[in-house]
PDB file of N, CA and C in Angstrom:
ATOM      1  N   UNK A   1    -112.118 135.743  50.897  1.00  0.00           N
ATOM      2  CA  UNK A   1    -111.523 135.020  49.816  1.00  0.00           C
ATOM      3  C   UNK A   1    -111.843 133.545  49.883  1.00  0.00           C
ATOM      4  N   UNK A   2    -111.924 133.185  48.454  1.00  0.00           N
ATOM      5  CA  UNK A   2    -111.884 131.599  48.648  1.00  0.00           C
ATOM      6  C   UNK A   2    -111.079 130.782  49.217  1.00  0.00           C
ATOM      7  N   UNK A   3    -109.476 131.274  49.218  1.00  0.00           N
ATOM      8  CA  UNK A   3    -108.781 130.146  49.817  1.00  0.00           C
ATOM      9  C   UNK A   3    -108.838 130.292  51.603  1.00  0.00           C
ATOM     10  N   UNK A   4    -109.210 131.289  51.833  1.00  0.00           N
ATOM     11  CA  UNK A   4    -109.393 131.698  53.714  1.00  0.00           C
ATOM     12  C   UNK A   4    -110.544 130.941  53.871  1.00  0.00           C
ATOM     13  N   UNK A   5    -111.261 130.956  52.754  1.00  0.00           N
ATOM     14  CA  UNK A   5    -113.151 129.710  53.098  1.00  0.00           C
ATOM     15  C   UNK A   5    -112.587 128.516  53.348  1.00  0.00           C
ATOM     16  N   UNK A   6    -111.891 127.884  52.572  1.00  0.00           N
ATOM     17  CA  UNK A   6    -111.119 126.524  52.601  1.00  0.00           C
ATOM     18  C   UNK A   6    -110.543 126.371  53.370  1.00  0.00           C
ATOM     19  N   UNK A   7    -109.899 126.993  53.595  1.00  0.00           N
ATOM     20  CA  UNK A   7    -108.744 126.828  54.965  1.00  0.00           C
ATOM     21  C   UNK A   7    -109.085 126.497  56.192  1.00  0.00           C
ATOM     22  N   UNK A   8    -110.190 127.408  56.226  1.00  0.00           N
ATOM     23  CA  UNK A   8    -111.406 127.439  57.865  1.00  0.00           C
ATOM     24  C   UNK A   8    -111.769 126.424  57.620  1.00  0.00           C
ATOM     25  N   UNK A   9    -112.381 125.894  56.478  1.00  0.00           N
ATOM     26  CA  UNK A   9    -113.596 124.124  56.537  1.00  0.00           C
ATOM     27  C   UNK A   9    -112.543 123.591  56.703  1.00  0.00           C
ATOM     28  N   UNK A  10    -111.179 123.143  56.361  1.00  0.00           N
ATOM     29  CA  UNK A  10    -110.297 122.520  56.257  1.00  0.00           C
ATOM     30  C   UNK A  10    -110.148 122.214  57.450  1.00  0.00           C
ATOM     31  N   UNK A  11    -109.762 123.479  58.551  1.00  0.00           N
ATOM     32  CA  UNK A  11    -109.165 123.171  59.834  1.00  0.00           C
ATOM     33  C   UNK A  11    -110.856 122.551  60.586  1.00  0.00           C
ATOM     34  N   UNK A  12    -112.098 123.089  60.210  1.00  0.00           N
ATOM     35  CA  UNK A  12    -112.943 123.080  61.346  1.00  0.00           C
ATOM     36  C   UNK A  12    -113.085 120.835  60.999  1.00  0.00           C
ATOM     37  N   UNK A  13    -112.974 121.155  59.654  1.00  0.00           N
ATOM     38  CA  UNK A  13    -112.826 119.407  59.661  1.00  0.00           C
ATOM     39  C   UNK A  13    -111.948 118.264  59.854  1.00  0.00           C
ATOM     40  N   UNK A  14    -110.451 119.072  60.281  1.00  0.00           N
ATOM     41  CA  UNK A  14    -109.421 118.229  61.018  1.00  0.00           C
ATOM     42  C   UNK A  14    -109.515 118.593  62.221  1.00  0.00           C
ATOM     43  N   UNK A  15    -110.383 119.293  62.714  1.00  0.00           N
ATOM     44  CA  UNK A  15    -110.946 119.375  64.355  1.00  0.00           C
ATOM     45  C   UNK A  15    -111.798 118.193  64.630  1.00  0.00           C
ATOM     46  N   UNK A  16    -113.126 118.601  64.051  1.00  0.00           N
ATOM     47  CA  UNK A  16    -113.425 117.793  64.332  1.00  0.00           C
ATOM     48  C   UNK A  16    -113.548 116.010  63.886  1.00  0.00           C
ATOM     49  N   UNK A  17    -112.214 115.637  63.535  1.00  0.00           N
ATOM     50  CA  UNK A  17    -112.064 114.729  62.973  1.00  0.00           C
ATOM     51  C   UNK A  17    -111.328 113.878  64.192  1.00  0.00           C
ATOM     52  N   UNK A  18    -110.220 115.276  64.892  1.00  0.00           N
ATOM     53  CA  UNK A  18    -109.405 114.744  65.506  1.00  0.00           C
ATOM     54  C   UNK A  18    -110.498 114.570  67.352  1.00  0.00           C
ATOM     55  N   UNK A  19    -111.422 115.554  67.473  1.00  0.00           N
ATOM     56  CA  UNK A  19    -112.030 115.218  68.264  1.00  0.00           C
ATOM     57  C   UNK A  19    -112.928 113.584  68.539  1.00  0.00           C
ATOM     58  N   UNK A  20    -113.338 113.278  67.029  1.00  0.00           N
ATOM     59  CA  UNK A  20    -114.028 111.957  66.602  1.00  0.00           C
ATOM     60  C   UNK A  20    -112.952 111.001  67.254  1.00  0.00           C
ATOM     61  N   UNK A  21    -111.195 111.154  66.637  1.00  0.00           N
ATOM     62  CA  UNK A  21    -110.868 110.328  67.365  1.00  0.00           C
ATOM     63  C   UNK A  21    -110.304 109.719  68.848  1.00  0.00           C
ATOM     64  N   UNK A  22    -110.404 111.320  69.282  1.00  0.00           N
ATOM     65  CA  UNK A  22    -109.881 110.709  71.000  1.00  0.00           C
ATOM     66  C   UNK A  22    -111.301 110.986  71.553  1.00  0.00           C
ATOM     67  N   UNK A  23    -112.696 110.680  71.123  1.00  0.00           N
ATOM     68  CA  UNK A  23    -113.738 110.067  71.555  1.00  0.00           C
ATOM     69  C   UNK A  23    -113.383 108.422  71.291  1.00  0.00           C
ATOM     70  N   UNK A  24    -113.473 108.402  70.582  1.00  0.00           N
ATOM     71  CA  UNK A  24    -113.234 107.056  70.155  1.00  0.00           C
ATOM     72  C   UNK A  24    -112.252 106.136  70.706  1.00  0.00           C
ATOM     73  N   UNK A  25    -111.252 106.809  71.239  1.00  0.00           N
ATOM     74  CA  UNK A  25    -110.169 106.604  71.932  1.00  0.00           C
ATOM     75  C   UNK A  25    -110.451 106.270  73.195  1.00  0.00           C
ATOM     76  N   UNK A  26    -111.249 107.067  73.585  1.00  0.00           N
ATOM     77  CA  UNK A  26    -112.128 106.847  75.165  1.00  0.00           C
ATOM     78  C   UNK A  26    -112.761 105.473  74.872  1.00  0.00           C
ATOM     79  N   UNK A  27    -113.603 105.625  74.099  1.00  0.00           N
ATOM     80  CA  UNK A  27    -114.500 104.171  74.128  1.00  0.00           C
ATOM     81  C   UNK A  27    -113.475 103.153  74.199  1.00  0.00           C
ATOM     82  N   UNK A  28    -112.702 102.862  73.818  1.00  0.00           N
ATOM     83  CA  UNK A  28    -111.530 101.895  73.578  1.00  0.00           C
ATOM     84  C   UNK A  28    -111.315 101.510  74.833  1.00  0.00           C
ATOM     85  N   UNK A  29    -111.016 102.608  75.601  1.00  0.00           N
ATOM     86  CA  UNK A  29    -110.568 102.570  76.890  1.00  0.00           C
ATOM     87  C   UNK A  29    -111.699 101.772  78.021  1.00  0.00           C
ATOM     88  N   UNK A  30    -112.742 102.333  77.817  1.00  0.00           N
ATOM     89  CA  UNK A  30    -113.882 102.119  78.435  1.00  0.00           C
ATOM     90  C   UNK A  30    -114.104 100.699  78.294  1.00  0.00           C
ATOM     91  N   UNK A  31    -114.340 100.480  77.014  1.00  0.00           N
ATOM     92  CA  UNK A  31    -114.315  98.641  76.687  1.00  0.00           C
ATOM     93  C   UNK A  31    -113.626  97.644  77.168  1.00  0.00           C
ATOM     94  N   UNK A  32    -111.785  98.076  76.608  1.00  0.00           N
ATOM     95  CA  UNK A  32    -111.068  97.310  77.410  1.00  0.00           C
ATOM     96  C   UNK A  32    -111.251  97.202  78.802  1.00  0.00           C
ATOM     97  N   UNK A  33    -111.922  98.116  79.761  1.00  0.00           N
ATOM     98  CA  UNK A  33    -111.477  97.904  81.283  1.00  0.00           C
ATOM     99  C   UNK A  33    -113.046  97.740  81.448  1.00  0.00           C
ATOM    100  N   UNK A  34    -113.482  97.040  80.693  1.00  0.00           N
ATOM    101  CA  UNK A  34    -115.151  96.370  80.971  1.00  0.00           C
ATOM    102  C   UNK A  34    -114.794  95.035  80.861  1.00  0.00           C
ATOM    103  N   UNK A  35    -114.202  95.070  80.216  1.00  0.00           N
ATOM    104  CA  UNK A  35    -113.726  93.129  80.009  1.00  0.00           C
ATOM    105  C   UNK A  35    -112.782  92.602  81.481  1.00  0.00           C
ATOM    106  N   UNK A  36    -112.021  93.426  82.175  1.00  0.00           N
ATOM    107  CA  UNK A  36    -111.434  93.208  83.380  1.00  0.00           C
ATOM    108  C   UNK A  36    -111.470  92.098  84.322  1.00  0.00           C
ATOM    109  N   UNK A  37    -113.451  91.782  84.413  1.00  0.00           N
ATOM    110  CA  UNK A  37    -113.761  90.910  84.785  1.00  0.00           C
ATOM    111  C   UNK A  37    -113.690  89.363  84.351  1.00  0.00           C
ATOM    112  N   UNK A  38    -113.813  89.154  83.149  1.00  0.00           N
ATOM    113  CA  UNK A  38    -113.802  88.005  82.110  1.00  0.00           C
ATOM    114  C   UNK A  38    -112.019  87.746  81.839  1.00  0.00           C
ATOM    115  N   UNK A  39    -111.059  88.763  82.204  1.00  0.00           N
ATOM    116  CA  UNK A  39    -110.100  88.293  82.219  1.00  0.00           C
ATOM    117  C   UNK A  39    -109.251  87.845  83.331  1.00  0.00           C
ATOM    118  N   UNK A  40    -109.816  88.263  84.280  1.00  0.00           N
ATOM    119  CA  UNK A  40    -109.726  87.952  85.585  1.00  0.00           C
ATOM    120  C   UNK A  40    -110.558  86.412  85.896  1.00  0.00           C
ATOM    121  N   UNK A  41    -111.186  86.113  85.051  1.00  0.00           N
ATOM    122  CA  UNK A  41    -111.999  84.486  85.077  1.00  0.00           C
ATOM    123  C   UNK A  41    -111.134  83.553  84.257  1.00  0.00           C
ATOM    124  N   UNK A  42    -110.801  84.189  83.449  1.00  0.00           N
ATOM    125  CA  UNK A  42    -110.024  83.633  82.064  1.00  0.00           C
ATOM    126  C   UNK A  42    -108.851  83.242  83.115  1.00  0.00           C
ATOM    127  N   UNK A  43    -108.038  83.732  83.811  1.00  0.00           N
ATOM    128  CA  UNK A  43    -106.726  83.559  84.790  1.00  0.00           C
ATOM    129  C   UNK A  43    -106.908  82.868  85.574  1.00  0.00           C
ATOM    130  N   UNK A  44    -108.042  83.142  86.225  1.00  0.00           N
ATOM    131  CA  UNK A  44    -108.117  81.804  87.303  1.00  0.00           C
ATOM    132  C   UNK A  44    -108.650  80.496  86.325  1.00  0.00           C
ATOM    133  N   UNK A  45    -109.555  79.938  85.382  1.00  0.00           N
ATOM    134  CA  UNK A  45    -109.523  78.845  85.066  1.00  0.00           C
ATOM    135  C   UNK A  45    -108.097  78.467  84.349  1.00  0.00           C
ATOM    136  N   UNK A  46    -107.475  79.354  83.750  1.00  0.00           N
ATOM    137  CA  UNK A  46    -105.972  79.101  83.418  1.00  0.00           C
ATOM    138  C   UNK A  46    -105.100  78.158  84.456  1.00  0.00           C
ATOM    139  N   UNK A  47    -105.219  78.888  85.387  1.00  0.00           N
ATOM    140  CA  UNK A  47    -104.198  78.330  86.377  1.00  0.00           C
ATOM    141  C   UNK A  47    -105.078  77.002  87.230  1.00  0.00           C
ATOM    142  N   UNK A  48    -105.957  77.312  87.081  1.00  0.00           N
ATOM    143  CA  UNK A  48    -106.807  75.497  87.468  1.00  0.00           C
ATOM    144  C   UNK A  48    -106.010  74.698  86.687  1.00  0.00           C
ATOM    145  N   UNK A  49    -106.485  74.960  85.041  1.00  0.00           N
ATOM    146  CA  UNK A  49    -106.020  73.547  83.988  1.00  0.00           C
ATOM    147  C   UNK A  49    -104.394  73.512  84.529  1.00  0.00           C
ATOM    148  N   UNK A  50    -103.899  74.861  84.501  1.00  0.00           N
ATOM    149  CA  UNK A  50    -102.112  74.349  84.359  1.00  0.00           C
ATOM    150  C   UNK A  50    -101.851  73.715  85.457  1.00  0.00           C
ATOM    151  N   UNK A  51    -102.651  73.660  86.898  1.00  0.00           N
ATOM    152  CA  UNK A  51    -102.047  72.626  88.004  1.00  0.00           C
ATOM    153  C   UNK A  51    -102.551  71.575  87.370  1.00  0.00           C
ATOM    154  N   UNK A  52    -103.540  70.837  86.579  1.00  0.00           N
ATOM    155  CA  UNK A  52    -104.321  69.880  86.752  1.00  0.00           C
ATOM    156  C   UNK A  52    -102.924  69.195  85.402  1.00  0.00           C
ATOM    157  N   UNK A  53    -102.856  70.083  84.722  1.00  0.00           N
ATOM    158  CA  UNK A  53    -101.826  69.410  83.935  1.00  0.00           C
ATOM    159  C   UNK A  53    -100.781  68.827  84.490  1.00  0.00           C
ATOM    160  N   UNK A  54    -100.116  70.050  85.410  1.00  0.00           N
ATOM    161  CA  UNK A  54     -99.038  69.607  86.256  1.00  0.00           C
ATOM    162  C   UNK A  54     -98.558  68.591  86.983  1.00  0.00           C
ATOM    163  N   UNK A  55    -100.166  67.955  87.818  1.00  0.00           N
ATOM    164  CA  UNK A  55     -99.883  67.212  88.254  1.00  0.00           C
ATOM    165  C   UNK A  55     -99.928  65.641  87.503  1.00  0.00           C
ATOM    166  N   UNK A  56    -100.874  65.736  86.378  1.00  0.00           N
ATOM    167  CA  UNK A  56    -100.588  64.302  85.387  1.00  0.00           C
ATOM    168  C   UNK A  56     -99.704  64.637  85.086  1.00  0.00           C
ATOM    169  N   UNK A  57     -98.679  65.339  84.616  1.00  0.00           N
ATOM    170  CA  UNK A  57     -97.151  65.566  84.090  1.00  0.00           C
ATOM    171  C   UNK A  57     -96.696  64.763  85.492  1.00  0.00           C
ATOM    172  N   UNK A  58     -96.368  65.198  86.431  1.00  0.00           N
ATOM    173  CA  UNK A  58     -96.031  64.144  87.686  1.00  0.00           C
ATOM    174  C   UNK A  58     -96.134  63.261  87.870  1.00  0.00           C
ATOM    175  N   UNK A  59     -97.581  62.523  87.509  1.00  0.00           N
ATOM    176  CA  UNK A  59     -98.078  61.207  87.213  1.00  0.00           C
ATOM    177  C   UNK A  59     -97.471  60.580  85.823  1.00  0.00           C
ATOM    178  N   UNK A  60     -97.102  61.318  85.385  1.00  0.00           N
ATOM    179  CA  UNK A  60     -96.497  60.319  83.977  1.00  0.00           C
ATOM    180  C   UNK A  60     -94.920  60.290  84.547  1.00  0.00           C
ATOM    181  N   UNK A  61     -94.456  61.530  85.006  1.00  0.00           N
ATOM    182  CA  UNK A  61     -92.947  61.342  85.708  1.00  0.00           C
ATOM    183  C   UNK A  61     -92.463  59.981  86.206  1.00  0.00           C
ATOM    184  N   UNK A  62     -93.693  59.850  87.276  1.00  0.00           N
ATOM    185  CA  UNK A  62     -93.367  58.596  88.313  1.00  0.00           C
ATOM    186  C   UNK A  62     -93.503  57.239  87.651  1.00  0.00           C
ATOM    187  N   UNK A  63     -94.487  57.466  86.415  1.00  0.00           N
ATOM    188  CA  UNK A  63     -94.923  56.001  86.006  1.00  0.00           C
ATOM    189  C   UNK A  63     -93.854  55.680  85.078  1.00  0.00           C
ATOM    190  N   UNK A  64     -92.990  56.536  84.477  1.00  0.00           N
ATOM    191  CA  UNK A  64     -92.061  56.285  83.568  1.00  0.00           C
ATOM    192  C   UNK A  64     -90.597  55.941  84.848  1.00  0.00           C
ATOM    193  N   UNK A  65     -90.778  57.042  85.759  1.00  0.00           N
ATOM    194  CA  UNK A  65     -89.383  56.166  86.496  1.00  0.00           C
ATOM    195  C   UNK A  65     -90.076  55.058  87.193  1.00  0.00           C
ATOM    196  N   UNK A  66     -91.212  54.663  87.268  1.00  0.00           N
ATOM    197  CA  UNK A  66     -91.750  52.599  87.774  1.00  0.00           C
ATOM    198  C   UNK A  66     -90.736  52.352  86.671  1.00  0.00           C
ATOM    199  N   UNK A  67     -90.937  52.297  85.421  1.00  0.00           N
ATOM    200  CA  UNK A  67     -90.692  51.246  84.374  1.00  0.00           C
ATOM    201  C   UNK A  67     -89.477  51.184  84.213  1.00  0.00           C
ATOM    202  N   UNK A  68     -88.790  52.643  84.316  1.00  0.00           N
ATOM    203  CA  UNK A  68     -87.203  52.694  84.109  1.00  0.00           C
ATOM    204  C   UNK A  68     -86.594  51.796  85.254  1.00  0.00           C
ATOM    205  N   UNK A  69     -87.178  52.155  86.729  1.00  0.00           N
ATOM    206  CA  UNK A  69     -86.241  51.102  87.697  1.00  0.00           C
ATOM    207  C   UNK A  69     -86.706  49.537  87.184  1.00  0.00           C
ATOM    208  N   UNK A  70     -87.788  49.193  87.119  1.00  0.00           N
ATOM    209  CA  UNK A  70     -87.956  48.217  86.552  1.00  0.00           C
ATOM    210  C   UNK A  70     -87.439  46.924  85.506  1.00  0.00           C
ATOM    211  N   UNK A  71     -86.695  48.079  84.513  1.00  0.00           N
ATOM    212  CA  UNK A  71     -85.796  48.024  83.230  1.00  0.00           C
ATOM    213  C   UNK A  71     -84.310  47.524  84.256  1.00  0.00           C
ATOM    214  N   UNK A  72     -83.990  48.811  85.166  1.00  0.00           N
ATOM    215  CA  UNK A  72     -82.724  48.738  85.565  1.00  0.00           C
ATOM    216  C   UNK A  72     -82.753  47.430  86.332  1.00  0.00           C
ATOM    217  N   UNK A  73     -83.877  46.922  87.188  1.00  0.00           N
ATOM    218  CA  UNK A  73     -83.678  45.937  87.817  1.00  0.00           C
ATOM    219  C   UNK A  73     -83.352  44.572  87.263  1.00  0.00           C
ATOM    220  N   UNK A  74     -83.591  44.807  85.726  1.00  0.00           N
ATOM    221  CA  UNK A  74     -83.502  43.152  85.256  1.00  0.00           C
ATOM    222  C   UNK A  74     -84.587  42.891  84.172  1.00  0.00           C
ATOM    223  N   UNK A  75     -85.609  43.399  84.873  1.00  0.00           N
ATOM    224  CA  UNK A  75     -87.004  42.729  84.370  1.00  0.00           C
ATOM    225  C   UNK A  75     -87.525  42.784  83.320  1.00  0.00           C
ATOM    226  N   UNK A  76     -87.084  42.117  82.037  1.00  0.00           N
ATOM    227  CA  UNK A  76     -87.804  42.668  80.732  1.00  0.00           C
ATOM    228  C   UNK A  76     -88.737  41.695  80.768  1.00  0.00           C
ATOM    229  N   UNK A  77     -89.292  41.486  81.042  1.00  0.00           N
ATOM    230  CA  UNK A  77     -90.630  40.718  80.811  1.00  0.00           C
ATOM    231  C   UNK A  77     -91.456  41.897  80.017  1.00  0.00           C
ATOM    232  N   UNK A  78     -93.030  41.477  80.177  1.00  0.00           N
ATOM    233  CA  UNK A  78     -93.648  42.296  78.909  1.00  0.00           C
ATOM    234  C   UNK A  78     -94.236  43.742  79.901  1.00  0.00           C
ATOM    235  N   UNK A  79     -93.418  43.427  81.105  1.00  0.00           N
ATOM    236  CA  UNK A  79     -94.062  45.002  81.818  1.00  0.00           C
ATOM    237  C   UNK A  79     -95.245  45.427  81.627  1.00  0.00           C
ATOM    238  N   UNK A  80     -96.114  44.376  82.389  1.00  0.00           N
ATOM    239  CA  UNK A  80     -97.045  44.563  82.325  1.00  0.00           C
ATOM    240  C   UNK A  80     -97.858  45.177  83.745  1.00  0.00           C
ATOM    241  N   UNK A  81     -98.598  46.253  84.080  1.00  0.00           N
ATOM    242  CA  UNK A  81     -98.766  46.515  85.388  1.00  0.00           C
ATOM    243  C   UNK A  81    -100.216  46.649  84.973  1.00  0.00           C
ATOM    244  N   UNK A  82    -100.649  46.904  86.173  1.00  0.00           N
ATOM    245  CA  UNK A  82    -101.850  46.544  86.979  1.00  0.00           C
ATOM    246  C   UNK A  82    -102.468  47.238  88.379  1.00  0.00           C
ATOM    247  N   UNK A  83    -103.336  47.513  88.166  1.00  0.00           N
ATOM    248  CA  UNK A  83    -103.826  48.881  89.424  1.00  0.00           C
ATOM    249  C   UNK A  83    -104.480  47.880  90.544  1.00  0.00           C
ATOM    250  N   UNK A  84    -104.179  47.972  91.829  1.00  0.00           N
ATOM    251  CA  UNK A  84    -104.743  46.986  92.533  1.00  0.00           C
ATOM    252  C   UNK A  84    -105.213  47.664  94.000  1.00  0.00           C
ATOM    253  N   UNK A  85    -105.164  49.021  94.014  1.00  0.00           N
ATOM    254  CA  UNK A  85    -105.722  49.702  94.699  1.00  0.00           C
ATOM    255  C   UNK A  85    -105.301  51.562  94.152  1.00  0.00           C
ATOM    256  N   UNK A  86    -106.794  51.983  94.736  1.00  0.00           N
ATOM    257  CA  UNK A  86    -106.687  53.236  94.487  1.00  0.00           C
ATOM    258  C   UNK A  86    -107.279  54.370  95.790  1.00  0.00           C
ATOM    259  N   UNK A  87    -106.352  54.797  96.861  1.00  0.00           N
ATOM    260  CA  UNK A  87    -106.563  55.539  97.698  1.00  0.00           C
ATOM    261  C   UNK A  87    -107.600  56.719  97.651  1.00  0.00           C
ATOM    262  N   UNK A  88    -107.142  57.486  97.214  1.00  0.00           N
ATOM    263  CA  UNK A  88    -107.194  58.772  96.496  1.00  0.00           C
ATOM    264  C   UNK A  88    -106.275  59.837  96.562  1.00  0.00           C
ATOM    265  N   UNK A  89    -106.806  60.841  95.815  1.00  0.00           N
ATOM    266  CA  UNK A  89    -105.351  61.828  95.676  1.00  0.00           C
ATOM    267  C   UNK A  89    -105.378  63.078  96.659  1.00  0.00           C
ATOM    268  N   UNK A  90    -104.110  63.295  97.498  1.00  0.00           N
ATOM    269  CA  UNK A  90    -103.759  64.754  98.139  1.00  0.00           C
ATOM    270  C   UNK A  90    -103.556  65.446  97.019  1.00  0.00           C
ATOM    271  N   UNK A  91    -104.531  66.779  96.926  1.00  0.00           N
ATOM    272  CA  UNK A  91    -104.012  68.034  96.035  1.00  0.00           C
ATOM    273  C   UNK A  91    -103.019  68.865  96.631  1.00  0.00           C
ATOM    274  N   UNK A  92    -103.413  68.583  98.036  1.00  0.00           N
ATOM    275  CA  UNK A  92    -102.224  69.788  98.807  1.00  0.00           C
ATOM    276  C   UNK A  92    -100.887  69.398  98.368  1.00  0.00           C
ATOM    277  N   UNK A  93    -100.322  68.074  98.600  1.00  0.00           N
ATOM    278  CA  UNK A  93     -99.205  67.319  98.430  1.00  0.00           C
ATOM    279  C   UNK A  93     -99.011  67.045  97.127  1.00  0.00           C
ATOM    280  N   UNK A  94     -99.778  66.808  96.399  1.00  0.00           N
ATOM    281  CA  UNK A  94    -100.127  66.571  94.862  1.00  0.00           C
ATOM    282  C   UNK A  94     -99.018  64.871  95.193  1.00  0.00           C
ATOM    283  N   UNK A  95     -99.668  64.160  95.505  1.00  0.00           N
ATOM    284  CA  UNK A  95     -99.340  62.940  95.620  1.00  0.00           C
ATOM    285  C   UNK A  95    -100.248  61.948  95.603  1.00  0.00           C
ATOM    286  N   UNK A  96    -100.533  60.932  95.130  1.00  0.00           N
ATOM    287  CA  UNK A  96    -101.296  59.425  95.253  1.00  0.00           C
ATOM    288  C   UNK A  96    -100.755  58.696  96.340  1.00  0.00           C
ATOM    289  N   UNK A  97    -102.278  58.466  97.040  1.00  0.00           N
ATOM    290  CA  UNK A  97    -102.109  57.666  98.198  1.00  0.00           C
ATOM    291  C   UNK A  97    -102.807  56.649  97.845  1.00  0.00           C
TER     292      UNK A  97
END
């Protein structure tokens, strides 16, 4: 019969439709855990910038409490400062020497 013909193409083409998609499903899989590496690079330069931020965030901390004790001490003059030596910086300590 015609509608038993239909029925069969019907199912053999939501077979293989549904096979198309958990192939496809695989590839997905496959891709995402190919990139693994590049996100694993992506994390470590992440966490480089966010210390490097961190520590000028620290550096602006300290330079704003200079000016605030500064303020508290009296001194409104035009606060003007001036770099008159430069050590260099501990990363371990994340401090200016």
């Amino acid at each position: 019969m015609l509608s038993t013909q239909l029925a069969a193409r019907v199912k053999e083409d939501v077979d293989f439709k549904i096979q198309n998609i958990d192939t496809l499903l695989t590839e997905i899989v496959v891709i995402d855990d190919n990139k693994n590496i590049y996100d694993e690079g992506i994390t470590r330069i992440e966490n480089k910038i966010l210390d490097g931020v961190i520590h000028v965030n620290e550096g602006l901390e300290l330079l704003s409490d200079a000016y605030q004790d500064r303020i508290d001490s009296g001194c409104f003059s035009d606060l003007f400062w001036r770099q008159v030596d430069f050590s260099g910086l501990d990363l371990e300590s994340r401090s200016i020497t």
